[in-house]
Protein backbone atom coordinates (compact mmCIF):
# COMPACT_ATOMS: atom_id res chain seq x y z
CA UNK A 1 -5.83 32.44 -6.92
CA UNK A 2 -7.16 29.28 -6.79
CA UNK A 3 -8.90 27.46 -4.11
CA UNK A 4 -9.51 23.75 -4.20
CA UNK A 5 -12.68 23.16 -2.12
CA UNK A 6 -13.59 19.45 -0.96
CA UNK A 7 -17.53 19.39 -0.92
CA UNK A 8 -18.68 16.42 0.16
CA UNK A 9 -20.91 14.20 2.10
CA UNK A 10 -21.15 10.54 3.36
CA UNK A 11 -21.86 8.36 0.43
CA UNK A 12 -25.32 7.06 1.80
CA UNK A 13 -26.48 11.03 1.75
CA UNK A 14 -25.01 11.68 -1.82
CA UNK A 15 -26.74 7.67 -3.16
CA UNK A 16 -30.21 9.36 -1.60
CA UNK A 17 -29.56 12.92 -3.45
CA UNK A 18 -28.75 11.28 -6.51
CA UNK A 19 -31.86 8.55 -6.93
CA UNK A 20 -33.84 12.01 -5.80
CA UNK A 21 -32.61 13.72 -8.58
CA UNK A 22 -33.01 11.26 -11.21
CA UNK A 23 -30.21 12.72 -13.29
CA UNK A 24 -27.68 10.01 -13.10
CA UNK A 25 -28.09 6.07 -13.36
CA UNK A 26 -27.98 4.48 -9.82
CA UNK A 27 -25.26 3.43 -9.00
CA UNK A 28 -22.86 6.12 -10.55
CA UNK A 29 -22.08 8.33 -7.25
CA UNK A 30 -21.09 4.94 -5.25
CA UNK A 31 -18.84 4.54 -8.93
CA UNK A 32 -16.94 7.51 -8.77
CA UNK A 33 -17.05 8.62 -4.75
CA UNK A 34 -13.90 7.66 -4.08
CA UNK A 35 -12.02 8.92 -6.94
CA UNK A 36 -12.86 11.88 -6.97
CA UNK A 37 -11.54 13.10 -3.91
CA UNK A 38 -8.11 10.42 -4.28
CA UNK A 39 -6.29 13.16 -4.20
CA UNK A 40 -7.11 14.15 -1.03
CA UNK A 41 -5.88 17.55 -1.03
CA UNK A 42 -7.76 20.72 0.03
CA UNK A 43 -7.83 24.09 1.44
CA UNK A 44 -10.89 23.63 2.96
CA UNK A 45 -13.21 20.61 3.02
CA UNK A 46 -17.11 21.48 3.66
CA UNK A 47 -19.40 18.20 4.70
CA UNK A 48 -22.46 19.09 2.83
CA UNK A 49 -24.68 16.62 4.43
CA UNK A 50 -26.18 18.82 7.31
CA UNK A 51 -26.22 22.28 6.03
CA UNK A 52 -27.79 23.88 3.25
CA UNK A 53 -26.17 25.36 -0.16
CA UNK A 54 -26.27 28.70 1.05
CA UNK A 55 -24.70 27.88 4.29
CA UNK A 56 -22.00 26.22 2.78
CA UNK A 57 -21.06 29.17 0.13
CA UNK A 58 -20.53 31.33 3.33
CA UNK A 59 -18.06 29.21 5.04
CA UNK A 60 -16.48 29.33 1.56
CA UNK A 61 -16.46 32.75 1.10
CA UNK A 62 -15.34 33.21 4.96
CA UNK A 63 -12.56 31.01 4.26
CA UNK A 64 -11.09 33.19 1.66
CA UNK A 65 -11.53 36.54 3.25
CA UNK A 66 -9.58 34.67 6.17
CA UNK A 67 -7.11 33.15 3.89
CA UNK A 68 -6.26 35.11 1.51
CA UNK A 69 -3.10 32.52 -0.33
CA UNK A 70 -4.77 29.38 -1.05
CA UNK A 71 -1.88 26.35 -0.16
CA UNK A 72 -3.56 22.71 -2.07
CA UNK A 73 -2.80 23.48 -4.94
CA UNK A 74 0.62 24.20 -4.92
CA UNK A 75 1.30 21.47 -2.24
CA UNK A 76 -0.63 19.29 -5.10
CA UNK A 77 1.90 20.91 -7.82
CA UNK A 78 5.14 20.18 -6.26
CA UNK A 79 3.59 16.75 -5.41
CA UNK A 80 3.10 15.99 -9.05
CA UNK A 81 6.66 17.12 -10.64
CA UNK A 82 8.91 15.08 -8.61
């Protein structure tokens, strides 16, 4: 099974995460934040600005007990052989 999961948060939280972390050059989460959720398809979507890692892997892992047949990516499958 697989799940496509949409973690995200509003660009101003992920700019401050990422100058925090130091990892990438500035500017590079404003670069790619919109493409990489063009696609726009998901089984569930979790807004990772106001609720810590942990908190987030449980509505995850409550979404699957819940819903056992994951739909995105098939809906994304059909989408991309017509």
């Amino acid at each position: 099974r697989v799940y496509f999961v949409g973690v995200k948060a509003p660009l101003n939280v992920v700019q401050m995460r990422e100058k925090k972390r130091g990892t990438s050059p500035e500017g590079h989460a404003r670069a790619y934040y919109d493409t990489v959720h063009k696609h726009g398809e998901y089984d569930l979507i979790v807004d990772v600005s106001t609720i810590s890692a942990k908190e987030a892997a449980e509505k995850i892992k409550n979404y699957i007990e819940k819903n056992p047949q994951p739909k995105a990516f098939r809906r994304l499958y059909k989408e991309l052989i017509k």
